[in-house]
Protein backbone atom coordinates (compact mmCIF):
# COMPACT_ATOMS: atom_id res chain seq x y z
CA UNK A 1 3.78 21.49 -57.33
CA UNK A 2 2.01 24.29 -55.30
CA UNK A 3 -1.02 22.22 -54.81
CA UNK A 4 0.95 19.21 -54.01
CA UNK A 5 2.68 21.09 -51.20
CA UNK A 6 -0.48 22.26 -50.51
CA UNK A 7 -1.75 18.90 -49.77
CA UNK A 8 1.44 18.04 -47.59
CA UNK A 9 0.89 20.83 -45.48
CA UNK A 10 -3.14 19.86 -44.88
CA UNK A 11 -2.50 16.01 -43.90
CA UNK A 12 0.67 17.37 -42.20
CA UNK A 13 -1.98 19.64 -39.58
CA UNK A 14 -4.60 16.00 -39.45
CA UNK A 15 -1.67 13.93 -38.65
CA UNK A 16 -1.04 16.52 -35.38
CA UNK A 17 -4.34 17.21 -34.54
CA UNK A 18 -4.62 13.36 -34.14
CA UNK A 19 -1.78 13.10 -32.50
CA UNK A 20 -2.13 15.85 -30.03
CA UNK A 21 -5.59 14.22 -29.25
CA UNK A 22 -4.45 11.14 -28.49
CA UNK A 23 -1.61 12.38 -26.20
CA UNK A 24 -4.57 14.15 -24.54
CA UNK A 25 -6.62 11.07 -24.13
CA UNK A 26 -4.16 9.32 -23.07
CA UNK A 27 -2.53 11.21 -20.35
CA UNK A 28 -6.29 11.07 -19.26
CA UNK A 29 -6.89 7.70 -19.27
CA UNK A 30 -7.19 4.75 -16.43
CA UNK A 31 -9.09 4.13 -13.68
CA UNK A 32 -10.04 7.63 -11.44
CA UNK A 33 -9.26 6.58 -8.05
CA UNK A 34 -11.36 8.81 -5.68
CA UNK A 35 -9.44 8.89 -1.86
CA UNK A 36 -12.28 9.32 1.43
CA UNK A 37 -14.32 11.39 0.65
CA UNK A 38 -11.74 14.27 -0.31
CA UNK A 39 -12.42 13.19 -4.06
CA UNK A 40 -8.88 13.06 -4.98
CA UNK A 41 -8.35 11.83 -8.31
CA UNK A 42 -5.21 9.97 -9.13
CA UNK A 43 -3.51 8.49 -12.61
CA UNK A 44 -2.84 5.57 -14.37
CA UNK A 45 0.90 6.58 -14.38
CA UNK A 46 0.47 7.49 -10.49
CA UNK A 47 -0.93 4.04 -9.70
CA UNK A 48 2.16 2.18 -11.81
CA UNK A 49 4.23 4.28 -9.75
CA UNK A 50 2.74 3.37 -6.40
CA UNK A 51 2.73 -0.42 -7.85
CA UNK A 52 6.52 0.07 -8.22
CA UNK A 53 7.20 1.63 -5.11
CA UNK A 54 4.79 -0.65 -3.01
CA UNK A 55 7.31 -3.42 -4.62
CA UNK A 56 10.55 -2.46 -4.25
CA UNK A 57 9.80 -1.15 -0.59
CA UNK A 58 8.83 -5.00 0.50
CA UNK A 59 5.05 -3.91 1.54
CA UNK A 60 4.25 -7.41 0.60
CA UNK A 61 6.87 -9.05 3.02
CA UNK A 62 4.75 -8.13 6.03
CA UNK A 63 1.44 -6.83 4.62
CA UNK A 64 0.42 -9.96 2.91
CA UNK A 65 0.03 -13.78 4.54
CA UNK A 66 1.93 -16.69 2.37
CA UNK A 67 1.34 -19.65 0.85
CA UNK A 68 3.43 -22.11 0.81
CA UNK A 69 5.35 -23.74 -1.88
CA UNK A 70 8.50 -26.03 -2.68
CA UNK A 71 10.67 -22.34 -3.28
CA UNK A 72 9.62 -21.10 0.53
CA UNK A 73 7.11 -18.94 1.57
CA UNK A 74 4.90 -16.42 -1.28
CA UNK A 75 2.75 -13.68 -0.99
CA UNK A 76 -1.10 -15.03 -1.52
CA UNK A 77 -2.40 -13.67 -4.57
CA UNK A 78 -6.11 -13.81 -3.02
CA UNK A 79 -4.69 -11.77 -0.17
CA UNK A 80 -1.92 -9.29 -0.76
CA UNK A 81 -1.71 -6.18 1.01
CA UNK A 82 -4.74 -7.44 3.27
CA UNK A 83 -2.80 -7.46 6.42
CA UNK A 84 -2.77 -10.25 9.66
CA UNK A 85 -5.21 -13.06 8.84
CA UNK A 86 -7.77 -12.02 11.75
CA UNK A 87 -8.50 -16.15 11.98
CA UNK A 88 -4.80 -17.06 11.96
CA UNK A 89 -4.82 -17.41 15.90
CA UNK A 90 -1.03 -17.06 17.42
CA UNK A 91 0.59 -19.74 19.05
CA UNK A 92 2.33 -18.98 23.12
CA UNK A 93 5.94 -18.21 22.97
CA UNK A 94 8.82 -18.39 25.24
CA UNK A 95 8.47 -14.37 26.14
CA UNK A 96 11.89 -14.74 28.12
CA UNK A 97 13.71 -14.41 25.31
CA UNK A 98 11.79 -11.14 24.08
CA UNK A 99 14.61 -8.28 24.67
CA UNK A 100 17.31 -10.80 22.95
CA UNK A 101 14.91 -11.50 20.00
CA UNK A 102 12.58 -10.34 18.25
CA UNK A 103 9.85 -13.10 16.59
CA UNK A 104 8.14 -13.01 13.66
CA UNK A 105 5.17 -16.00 13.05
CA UNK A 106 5.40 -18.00 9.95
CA UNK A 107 3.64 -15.39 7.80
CA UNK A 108 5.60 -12.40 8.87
CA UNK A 109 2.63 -10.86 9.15
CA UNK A 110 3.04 -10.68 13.61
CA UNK A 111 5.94 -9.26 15.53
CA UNK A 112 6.74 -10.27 19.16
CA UNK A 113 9.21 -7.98 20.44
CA UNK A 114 9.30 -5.58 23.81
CA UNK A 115 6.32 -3.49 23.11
CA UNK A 116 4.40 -6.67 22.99
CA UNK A 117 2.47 -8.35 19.45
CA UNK A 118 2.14 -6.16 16.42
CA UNK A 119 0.25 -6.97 13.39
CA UNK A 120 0.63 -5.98 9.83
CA UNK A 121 -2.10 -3.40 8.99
CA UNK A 122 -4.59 -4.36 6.13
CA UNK A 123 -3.73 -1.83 3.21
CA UNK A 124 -6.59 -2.86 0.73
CA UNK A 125 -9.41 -0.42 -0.31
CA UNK A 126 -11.60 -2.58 2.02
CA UNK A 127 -13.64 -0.35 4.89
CA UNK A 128 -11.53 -2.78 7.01
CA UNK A 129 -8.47 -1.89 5.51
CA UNK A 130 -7.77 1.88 4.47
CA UNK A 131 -11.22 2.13 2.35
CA UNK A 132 -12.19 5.43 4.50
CA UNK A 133 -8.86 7.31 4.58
CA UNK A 134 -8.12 10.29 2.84
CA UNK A 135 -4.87 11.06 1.76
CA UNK A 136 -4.15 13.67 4.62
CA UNK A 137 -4.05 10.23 6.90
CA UNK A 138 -2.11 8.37 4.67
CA UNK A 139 0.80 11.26 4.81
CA UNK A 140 -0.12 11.71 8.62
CA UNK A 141 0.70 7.56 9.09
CA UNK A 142 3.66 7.27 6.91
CA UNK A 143 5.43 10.79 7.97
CA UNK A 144 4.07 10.91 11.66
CA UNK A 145 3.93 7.14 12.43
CA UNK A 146 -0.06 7.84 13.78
CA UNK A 147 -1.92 4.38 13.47
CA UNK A 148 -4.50 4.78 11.13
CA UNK A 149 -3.57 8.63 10.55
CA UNK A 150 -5.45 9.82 12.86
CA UNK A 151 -3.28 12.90 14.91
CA UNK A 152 -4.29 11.71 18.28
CA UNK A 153 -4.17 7.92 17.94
CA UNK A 154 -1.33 5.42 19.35
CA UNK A 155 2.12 5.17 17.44
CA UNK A 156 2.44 2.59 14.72
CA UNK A 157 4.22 -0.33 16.48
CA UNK A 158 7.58 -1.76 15.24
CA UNK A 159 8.46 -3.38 12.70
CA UNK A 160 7.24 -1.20 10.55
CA UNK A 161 9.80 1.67 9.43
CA UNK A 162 7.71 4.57 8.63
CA UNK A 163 10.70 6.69 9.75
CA UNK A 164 12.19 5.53 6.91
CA UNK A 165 9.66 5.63 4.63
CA UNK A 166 8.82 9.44 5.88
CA UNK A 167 11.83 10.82 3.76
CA UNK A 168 9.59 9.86 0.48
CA UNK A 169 9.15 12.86 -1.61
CA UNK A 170 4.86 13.70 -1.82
CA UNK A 171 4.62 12.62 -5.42
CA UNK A 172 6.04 9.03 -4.47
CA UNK A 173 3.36 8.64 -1.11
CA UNK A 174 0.74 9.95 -3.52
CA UNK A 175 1.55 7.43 -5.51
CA UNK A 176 1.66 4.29 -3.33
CA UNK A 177 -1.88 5.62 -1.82
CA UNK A 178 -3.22 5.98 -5.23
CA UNK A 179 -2.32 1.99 -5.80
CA UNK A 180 -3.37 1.36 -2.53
CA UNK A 181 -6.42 2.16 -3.31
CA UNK A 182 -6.73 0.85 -6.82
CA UNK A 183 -6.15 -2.47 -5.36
CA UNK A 184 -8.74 -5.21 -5.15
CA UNK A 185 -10.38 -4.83 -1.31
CA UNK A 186 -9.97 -7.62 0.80
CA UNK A 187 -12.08 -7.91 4.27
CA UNK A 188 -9.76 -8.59 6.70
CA UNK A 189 -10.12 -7.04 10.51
CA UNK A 190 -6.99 -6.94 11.73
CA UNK A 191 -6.06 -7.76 15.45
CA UNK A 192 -5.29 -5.09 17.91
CA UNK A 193 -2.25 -5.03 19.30
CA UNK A 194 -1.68 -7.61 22.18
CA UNK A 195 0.62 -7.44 25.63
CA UNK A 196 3.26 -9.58 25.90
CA UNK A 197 1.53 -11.88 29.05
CA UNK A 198 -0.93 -12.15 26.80
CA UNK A 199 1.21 -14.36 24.21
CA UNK A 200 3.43 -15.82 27.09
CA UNK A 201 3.13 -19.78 27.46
């Protein structure tokens, strides 16, 4: 009996050690996503987290062109997250209606509003996209609304409601950056921002 309890007690320690390794290795594993060149390292639970977040927060709505189908308008697979198409060229608009409206092209990926012509910002890992930012500029553009992060650069441009998306707690913009950059780049230059004569018909 005492050597049969014996026995219990030895497979009962393998059976933990196994499983304590495994919890270890697993916690650890997943793609290492290294931010800039700070060498942040992010994981696999952080980038699910950012994948969740970048969903339910509508990223795609603006930050990825369409295709189009018989259900409406989709984001492109090829291209999510990749920003304004830089060779979808925009078409003149009535701009006396600008203060009373606000347009959006067929993509959602342009705005025509007061300020003048937005477009969405290519998010993808791409050096034409947010390849070279660290994390400090991703916090500095979401909580600060600084294009591109950078503390003396122009204002992000409307539509896009970084005020709102300032309140997130660090763990969830760690997150989003960490899928952001786990993404599959996409080269995609982005248009600057135009003046309204310059879209007027």
């Amino acid at each position: 009996m005492k050597k049969k309890f014996a026995l219990y007690l030895s497979l009962l320690g393998v059976a933990s050690s196994i499983l304590v390794a495994c919890s270890q290795s697993k916690s650890q594993e997943g793609p290492k996503v290294i931010s800039g060149n700070t060498h942040e390292q992010y994981t696999q639970d952080q980038v699910r987290r950012g994948d969740y977040l970048v969903t339910i927060m509508g990223c795609n709505d603006c930050h990825s062109s369409k295709r189009f189908g018989p259900k409406g308008p989709v984001p492109d697979p090829q291209r999510l997250l990749s920003g304004h198409p830089a060779d979808l060229a925009l078409e003149k608009v009535d701009t006396t209606l600008i203060g009373r409206w606000v347009l959006f092209n067929q993509h959602n990926t342009a705005t025509v509003g007061p300020w003048g012509v937005s477009f969405a910002a290519n998010l993808t890992p791409d050096p034409t996209g947010i390849g070279s930012w660290t994390e400090e500029q991703f916090f500095r553009a979401m909580r600060e609304g600084k294009a591109k992060g950078i503390a003396n650069n122009r204002d992000i441009l409307p539509p896009m409601p970084w005020p709102m998306f300032s309140k997130l707690e660090d763990e969830d913009l760690k997150a989003i950056f960490a899928y952001l950059k786990s993404i599959p780049p996409v080269e995609n230059v982005v248009p600057a921002p135009m003046r309204l004569k310059d879209i007027s018909k």
